[in-house]
C-alpha atoms as a PDB file:
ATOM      1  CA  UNK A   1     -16.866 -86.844-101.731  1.00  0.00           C
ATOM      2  CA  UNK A   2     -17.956 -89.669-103.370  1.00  0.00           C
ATOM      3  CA  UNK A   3     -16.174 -90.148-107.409  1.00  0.00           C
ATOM      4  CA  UNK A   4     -17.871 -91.834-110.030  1.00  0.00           C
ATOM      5  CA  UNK A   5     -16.532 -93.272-113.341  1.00  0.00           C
ATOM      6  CA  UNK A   6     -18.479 -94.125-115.840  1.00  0.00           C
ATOM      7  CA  UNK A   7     -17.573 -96.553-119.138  1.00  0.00           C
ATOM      8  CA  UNK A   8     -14.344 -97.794-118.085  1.00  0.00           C
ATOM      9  CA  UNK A   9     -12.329-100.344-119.945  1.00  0.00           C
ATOM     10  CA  UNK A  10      -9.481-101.545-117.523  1.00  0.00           C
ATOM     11  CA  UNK A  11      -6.906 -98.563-118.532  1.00  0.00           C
ATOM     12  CA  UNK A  12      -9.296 -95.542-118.469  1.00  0.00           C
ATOM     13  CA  UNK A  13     -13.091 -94.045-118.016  1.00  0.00           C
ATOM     14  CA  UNK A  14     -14.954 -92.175-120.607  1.00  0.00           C
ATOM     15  CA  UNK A  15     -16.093 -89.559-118.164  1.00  0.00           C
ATOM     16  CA  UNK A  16     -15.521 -89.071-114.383  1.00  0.00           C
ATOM     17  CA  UNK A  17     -17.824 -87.259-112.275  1.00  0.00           C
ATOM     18  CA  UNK A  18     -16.668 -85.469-108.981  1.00  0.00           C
ATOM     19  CA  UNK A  19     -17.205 -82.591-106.709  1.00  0.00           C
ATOM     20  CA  UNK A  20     -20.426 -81.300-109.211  1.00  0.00           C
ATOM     21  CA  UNK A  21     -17.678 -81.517-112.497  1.00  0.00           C
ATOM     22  CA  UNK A  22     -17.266 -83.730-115.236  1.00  0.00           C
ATOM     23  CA  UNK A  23     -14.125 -84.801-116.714  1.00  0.00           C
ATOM     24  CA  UNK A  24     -14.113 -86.436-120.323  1.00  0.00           C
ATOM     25  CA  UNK A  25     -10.522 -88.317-121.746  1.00  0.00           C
ATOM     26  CA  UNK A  26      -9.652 -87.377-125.035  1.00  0.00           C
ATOM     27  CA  UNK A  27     -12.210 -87.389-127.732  1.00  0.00           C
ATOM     28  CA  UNK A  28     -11.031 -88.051-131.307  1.00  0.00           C
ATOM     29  CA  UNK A  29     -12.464 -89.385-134.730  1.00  0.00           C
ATOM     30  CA  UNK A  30     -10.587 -90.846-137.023  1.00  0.00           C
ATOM     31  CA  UNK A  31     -11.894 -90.097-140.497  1.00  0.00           C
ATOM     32  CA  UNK A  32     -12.219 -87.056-142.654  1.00  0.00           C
ATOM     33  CA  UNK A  33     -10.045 -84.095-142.439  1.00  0.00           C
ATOM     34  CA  UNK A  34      -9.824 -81.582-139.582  1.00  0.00           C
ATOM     35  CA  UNK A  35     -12.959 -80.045-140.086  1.00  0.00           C
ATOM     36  CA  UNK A  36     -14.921 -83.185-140.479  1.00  0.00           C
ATOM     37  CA  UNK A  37     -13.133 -84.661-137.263  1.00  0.00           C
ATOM     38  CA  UNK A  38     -13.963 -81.481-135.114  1.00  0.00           C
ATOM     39  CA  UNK A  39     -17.900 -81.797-135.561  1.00  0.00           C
ATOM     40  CA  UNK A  40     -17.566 -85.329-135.034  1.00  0.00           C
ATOM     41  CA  UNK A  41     -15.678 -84.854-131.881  1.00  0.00           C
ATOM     42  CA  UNK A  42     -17.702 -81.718-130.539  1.00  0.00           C
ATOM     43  CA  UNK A  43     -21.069 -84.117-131.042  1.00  0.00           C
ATOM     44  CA  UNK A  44     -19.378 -86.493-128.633  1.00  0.00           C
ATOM     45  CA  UNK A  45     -18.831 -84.485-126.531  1.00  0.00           C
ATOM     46  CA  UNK A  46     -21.984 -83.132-126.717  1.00  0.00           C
ATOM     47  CA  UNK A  47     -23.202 -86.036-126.087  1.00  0.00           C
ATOM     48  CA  UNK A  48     -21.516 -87.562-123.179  1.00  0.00           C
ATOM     49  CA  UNK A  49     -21.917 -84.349-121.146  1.00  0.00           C
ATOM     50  CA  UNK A  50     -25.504 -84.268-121.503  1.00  0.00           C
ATOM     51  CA  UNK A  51     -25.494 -88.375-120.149  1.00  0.00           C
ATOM     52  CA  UNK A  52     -23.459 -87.432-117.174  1.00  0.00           C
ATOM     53  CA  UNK A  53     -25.505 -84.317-116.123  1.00  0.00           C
ATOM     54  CA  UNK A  54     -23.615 -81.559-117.869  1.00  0.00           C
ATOM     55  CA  UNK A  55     -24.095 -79.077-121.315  1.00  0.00           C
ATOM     56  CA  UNK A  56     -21.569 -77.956-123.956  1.00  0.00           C
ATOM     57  CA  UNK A  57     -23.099 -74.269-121.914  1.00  0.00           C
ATOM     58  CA  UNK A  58     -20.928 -75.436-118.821  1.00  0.00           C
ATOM     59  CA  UNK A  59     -17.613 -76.493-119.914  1.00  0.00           C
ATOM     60  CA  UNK A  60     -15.087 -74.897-117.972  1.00  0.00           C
ATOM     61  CA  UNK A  61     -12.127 -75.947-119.843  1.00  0.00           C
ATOM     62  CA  UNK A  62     -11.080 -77.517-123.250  1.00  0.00           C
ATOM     63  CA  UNK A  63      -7.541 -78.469-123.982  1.00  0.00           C
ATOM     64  CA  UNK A  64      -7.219 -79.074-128.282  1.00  0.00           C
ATOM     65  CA  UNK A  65      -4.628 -81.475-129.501  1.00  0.00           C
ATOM     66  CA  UNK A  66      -3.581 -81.254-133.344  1.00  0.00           C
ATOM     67  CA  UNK A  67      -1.083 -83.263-135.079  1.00  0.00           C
ATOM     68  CA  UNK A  68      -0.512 -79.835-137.023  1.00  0.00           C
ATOM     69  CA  UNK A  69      -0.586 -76.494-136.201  1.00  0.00           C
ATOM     70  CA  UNK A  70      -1.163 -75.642-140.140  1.00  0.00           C
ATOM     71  CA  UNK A  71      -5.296 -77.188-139.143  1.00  0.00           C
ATOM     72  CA  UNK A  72      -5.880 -74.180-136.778  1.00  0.00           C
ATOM     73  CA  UNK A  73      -7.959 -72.040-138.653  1.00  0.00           C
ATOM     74  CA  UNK A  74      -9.929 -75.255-139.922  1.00  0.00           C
ATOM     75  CA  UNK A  75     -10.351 -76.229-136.788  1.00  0.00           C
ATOM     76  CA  UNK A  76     -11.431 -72.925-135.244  1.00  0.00           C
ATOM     77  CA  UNK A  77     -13.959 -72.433-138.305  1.00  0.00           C
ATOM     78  CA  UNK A  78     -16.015 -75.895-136.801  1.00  0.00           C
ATOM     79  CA  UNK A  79     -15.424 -74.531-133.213  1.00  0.00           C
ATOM     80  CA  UNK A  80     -16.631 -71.511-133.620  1.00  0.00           C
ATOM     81  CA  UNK A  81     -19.888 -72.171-135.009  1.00  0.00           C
ATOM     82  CA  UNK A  82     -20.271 -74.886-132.548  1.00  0.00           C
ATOM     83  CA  UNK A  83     -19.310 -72.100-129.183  1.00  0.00           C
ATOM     84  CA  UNK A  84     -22.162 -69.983-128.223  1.00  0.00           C
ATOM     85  CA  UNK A  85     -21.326 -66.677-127.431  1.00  0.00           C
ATOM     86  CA  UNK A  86     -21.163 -66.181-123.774  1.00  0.00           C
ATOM     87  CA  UNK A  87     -20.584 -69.972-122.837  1.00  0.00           C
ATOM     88  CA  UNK A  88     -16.493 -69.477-124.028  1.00  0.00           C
ATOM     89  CA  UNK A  89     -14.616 -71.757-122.077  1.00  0.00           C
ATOM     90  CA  UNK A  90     -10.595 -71.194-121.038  1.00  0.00           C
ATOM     91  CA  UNK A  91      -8.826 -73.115-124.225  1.00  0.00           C
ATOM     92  CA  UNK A  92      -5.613 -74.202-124.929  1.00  0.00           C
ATOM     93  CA  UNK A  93      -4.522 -75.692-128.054  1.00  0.00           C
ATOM     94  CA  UNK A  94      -1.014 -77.733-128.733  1.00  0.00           C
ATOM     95  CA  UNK A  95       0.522 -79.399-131.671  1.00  0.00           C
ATOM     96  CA  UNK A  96       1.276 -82.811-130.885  1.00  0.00           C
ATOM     97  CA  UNK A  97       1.949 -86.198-131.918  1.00  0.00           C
ATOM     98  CA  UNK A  98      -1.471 -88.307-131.520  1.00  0.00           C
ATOM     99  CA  UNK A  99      -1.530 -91.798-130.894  1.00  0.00           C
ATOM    100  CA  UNK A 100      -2.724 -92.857-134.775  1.00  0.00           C
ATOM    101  CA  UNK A 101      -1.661 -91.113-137.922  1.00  0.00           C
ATOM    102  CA  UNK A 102      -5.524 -90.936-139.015  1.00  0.00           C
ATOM    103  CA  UNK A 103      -5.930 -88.538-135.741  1.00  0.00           C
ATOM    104  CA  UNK A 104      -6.034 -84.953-136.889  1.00  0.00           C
ATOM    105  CA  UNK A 105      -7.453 -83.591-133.491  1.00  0.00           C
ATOM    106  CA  UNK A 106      -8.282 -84.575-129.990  1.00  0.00           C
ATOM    107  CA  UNK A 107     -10.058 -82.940-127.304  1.00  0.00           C
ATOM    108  CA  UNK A 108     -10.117 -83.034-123.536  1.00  0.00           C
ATOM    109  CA  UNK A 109     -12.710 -81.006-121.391  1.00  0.00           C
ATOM    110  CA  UNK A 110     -13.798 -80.026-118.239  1.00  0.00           C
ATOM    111  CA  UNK A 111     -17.074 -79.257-117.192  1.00  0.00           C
ATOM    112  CA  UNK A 112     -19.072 -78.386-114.751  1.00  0.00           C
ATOM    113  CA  UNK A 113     -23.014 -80.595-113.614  1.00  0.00           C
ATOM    114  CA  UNK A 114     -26.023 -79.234-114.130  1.00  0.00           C
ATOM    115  CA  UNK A 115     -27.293 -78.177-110.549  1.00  0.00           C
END
């Protein structure tokens, strides 16, 4: 069972690939409000699962950080639009300190490769 890591920078990896599923650290952008921060962050996501042989289609799991719980809804509005029926992952979303005050909302997820 070989593990790959891809894009790392001495404390962490972008994405790690193992056992046919991706796993992405937190993605965050840090300017605009909540909506304008969730498209940003769902297009990198987007984006790094299709370079490491994966599709928004087969995330298993998502796990939503917000600084405050009074974003939900604005939040939800992006992700829901962005969510194709069918292709739901399991979710979980927390309030929580993030590490800069411009972060609004992070996102971890776990997918699984393309076969």
């Amino acid at each position: 069972m070989e593990i790959k890591r891809y894009e790392g920078n001495g404390r962490m990896s972008r994405a790690v690939v193992h056992n046919n599923t991706v796993y992405l650290c937190g993605q965050t952008h840090g300017e605009g409000d909540v909506k304008k921060q969730t498209s940003e962050i769902l297009g990198k996501i987007e984006e790094l699962l299709n370079k490491y042989g994966s599709s928004k289609e087969n995330i298993l799991s998502v796990t939503i950080y917000l600084r405050d719980m009074k974003d939900f809804q604005d939040m939800n509005s992006v992700w829901d639009e962005w969510v194709e029926s069918g292709f739901e992952p399991a979710r979980a979303c927390v309030e929580a300190r993030l590490a800069r005050e411009n972060l609004l909302v992070e996102m971890s997820v776990i997918a699984a490769t393309i076969e």
